[in-house]
Protein backbone atom coordinates (compact mmCIF):
# COMPACT_ATOMS: atom_id res chain seq x y z
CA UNK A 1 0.00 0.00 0.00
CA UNK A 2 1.24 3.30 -0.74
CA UNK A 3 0.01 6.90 0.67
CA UNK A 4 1.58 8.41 -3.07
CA UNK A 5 -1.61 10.82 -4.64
CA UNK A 6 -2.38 9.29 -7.71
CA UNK A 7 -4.59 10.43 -10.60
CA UNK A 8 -5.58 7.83 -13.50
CA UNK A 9 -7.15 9.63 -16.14
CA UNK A 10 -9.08 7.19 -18.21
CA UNK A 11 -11.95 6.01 -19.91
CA UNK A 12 -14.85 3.21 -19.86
CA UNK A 13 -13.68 1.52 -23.21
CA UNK A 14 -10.21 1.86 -23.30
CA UNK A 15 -8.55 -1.93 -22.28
CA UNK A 16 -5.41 -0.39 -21.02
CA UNK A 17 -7.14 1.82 -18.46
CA UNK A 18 -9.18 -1.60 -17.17
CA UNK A 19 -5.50 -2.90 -17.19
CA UNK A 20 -4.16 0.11 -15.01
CA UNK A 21 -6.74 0.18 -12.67
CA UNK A 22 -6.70 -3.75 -12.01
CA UNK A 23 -2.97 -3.23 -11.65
CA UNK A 24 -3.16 -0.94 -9.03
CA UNK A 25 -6.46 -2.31 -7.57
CA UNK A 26 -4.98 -5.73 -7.27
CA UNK A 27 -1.94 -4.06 -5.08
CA UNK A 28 -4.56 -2.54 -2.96
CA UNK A 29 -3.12 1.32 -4.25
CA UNK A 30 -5.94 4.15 -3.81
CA UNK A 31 -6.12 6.26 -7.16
CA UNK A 32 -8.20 8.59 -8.41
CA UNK A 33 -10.41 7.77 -11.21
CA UNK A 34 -11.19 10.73 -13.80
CA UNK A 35 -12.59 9.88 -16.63
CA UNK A 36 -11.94 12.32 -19.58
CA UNK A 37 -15.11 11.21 -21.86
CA UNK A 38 -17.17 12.62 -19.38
CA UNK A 39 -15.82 15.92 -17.94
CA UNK A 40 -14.14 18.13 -20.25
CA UNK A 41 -12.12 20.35 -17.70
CA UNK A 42 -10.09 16.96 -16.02
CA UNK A 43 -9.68 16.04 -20.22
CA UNK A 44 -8.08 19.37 -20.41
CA UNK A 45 -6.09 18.98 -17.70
CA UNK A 46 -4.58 15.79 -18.32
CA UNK A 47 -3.54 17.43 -21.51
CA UNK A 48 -2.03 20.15 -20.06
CA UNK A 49 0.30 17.91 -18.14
CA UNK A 50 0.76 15.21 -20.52
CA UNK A 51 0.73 16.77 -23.64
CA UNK A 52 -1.46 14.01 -24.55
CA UNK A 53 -4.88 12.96 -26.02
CA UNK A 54 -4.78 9.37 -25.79
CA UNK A 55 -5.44 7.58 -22.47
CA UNK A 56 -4.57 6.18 -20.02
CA UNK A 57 -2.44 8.35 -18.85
CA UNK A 58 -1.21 8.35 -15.11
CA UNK A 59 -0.19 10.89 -12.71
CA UNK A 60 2.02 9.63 -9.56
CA UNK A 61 2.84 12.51 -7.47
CA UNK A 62 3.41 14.93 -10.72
CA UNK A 63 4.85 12.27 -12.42
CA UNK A 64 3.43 11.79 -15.68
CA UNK A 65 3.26 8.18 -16.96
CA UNK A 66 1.74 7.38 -20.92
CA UNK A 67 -0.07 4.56 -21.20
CA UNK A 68 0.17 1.24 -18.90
CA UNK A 69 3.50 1.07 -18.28
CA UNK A 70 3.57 -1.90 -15.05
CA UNK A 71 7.42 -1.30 -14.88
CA UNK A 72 7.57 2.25 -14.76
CA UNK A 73 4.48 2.52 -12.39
CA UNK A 74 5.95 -0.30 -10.08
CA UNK A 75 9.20 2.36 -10.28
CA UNK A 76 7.14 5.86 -9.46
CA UNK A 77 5.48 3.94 -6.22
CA UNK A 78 8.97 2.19 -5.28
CA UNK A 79 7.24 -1.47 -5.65
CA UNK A 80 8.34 -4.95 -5.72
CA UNK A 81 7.14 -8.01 -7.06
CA UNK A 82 4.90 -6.42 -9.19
CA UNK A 83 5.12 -9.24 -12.08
């Protein structure tokens, strides 16, 4: 468990969100869930700090992390045995 402030911005039909969340879900890690098809101002913001459209796209403590990337996730929240 980690106290880190996490953001996942997301949506319902993308398969690598579902495959973020469950990552962190299945470590027990609290995250916020925003998801960008339905409010416009969170979409804009996770543009603003990723300089992305696509999702998912996390935030770890103002670390910005494209896509579901397990390694560099399990990095940002100092994890092991995350395979």
């Amino acid at each position: 468990m980690t106290n880190k402030s996490i953001i996942v911005y997301s949506t319902p039909s993308c398969p690598f969100c579902v495959r973020a969340k469950t990552f962190l879900n299945e470590r027990n890690i609290a995250f916020e869930d925003v998801d960008v098809s339905k409010d416009r101002a969170r979409a804009e913001e996770m543009i603003r700090k990723s300089g992305q459209m696509g999702v998912p796209v996390l935030d770890i403590e103002g670390k910005i992390v494209i896509g579901f990337r397990p390694d560099v996730i399990a990095e940002l929240l100092e994890m092991e045995g995350t395979n």
